[in-house]
C-alpha atoms as a PDB file:
ATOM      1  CA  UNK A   1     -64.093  62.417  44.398  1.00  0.00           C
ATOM      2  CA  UNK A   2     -64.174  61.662  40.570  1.00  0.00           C
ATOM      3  CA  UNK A   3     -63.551  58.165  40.123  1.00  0.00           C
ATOM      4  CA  UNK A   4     -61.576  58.846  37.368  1.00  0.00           C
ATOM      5  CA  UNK A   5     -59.435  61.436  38.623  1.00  0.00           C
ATOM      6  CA  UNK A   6     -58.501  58.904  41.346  1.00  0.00           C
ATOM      7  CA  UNK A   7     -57.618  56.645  39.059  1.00  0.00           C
ATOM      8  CA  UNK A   8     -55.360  59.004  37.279  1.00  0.00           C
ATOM      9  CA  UNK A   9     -54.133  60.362  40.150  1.00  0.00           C
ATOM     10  CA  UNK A  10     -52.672  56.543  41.415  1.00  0.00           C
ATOM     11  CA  UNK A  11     -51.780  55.524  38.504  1.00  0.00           C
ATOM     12  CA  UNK A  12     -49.380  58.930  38.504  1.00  0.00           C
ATOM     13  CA  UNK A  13     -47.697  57.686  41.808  1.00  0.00           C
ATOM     14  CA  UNK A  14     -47.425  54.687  41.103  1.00  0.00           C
ATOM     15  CA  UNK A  15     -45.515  55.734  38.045  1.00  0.00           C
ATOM     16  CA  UNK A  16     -43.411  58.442  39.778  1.00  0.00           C
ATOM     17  CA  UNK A  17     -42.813  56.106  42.304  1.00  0.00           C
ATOM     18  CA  UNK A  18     -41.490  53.389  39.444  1.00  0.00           C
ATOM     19  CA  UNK A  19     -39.467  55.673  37.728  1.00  0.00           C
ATOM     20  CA  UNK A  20     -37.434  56.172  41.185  1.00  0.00           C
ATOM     21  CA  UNK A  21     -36.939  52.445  41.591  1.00  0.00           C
ATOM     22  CA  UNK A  22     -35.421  52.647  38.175  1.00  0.00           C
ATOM     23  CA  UNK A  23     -33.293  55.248  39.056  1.00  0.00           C
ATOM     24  CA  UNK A  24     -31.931  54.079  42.714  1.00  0.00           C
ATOM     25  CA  UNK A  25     -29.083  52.394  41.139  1.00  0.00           C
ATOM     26  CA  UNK A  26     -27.840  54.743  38.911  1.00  0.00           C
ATOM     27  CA  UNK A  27     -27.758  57.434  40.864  1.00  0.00           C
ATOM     28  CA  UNK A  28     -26.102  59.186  43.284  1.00  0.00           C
ATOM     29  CA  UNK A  29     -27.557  60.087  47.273  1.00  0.00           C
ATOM     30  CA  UNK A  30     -27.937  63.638  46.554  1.00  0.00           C
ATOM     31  CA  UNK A  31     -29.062  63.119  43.009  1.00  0.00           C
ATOM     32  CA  UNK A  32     -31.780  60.720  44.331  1.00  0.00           C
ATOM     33  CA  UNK A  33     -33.105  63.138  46.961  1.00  0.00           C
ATOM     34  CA  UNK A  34     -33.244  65.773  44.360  1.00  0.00           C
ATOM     35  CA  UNK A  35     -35.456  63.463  41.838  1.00  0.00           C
ATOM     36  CA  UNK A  36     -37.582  62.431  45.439  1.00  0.00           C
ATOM     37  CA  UNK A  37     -38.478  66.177  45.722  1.00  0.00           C
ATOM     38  CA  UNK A  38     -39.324  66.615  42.064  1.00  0.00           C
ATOM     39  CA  UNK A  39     -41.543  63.689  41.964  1.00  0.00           C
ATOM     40  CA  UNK A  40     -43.057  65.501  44.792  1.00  0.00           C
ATOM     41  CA  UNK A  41     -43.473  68.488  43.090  1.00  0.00           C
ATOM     42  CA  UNK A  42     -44.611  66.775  39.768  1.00  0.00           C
ATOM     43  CA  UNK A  43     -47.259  65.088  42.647  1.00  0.00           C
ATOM     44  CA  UNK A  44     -48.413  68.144  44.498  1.00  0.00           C
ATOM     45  CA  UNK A  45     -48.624  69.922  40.798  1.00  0.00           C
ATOM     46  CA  UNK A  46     -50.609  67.128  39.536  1.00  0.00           C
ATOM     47  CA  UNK A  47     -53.384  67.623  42.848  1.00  0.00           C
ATOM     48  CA  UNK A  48     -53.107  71.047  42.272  1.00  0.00           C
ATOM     49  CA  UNK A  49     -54.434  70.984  38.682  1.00  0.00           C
ATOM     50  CA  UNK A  50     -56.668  68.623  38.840  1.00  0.00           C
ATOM     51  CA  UNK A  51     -57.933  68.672  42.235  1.00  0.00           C
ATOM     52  CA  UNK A  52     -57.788  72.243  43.115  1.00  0.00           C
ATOM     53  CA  UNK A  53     -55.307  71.486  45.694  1.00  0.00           C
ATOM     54  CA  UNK A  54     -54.561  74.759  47.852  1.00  0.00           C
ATOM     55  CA  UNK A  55     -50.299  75.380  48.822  1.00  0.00           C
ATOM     56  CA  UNK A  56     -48.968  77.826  51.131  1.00  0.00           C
ATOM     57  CA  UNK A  57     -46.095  79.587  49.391  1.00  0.00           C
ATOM     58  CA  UNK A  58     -43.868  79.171  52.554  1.00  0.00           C
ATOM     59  CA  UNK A  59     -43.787  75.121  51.652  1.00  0.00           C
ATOM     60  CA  UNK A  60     -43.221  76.084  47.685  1.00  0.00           C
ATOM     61  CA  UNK A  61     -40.430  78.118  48.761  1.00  0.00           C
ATOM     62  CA  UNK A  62     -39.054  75.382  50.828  1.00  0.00           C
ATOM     63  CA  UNK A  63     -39.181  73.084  48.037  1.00  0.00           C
ATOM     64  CA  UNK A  64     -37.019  75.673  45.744  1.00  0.00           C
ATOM     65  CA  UNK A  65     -34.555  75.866  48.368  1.00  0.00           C
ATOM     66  CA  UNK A  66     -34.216  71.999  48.977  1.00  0.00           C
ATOM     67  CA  UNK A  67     -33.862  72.017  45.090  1.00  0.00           C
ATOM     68  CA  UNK A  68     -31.298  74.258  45.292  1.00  0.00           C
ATOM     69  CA  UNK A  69     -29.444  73.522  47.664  1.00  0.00           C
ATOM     70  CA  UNK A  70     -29.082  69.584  46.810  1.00  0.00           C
ATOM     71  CA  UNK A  71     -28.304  71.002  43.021  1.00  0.00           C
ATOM     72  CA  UNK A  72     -25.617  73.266  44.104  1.00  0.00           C
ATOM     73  CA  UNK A  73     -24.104  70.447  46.674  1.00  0.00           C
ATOM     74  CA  UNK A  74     -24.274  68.119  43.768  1.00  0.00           C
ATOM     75  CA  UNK A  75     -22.137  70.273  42.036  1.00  0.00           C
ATOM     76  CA  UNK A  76     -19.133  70.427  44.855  1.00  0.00           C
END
């Protein structure tokens, strides 16, 4: 692996990961487990990109609906 790319790709987390901290308190449950899976997505994005990371479209689809579904019981 790249050095650099594994650098990046850390330093990315780590961010992500930061920005979640920051939002813990301002946030609802459901709000924060919506942000958790869009870091993840941001994450798995990232690999793909840059590392050529390969995805079944069964766990993309499950990600939507997770999405969704917290979005739309946010709402309630």
């Amino acid at each position: 692996v790249n050095p650099f790319l594994f650098v990046l790709s850390s330093f990315l987390a780590f961010s992500f990961n930061l920005c979640v901290m920051n939002f813990i308190g301002k946030l609802s449950a459901t709000t924060y487990v919506i942000f958790d899976y869009f870091k993840d997505l941001i994450i798995l994005s990232v690999a793909f990109f840059l590392f050529s990371e390969q995805f079944a479209r069964n766990e993309l689809v499950g990600y939507a609906v997770v999405v969704f579904g917290g979005i739309v019981w946010q709402q309630r």
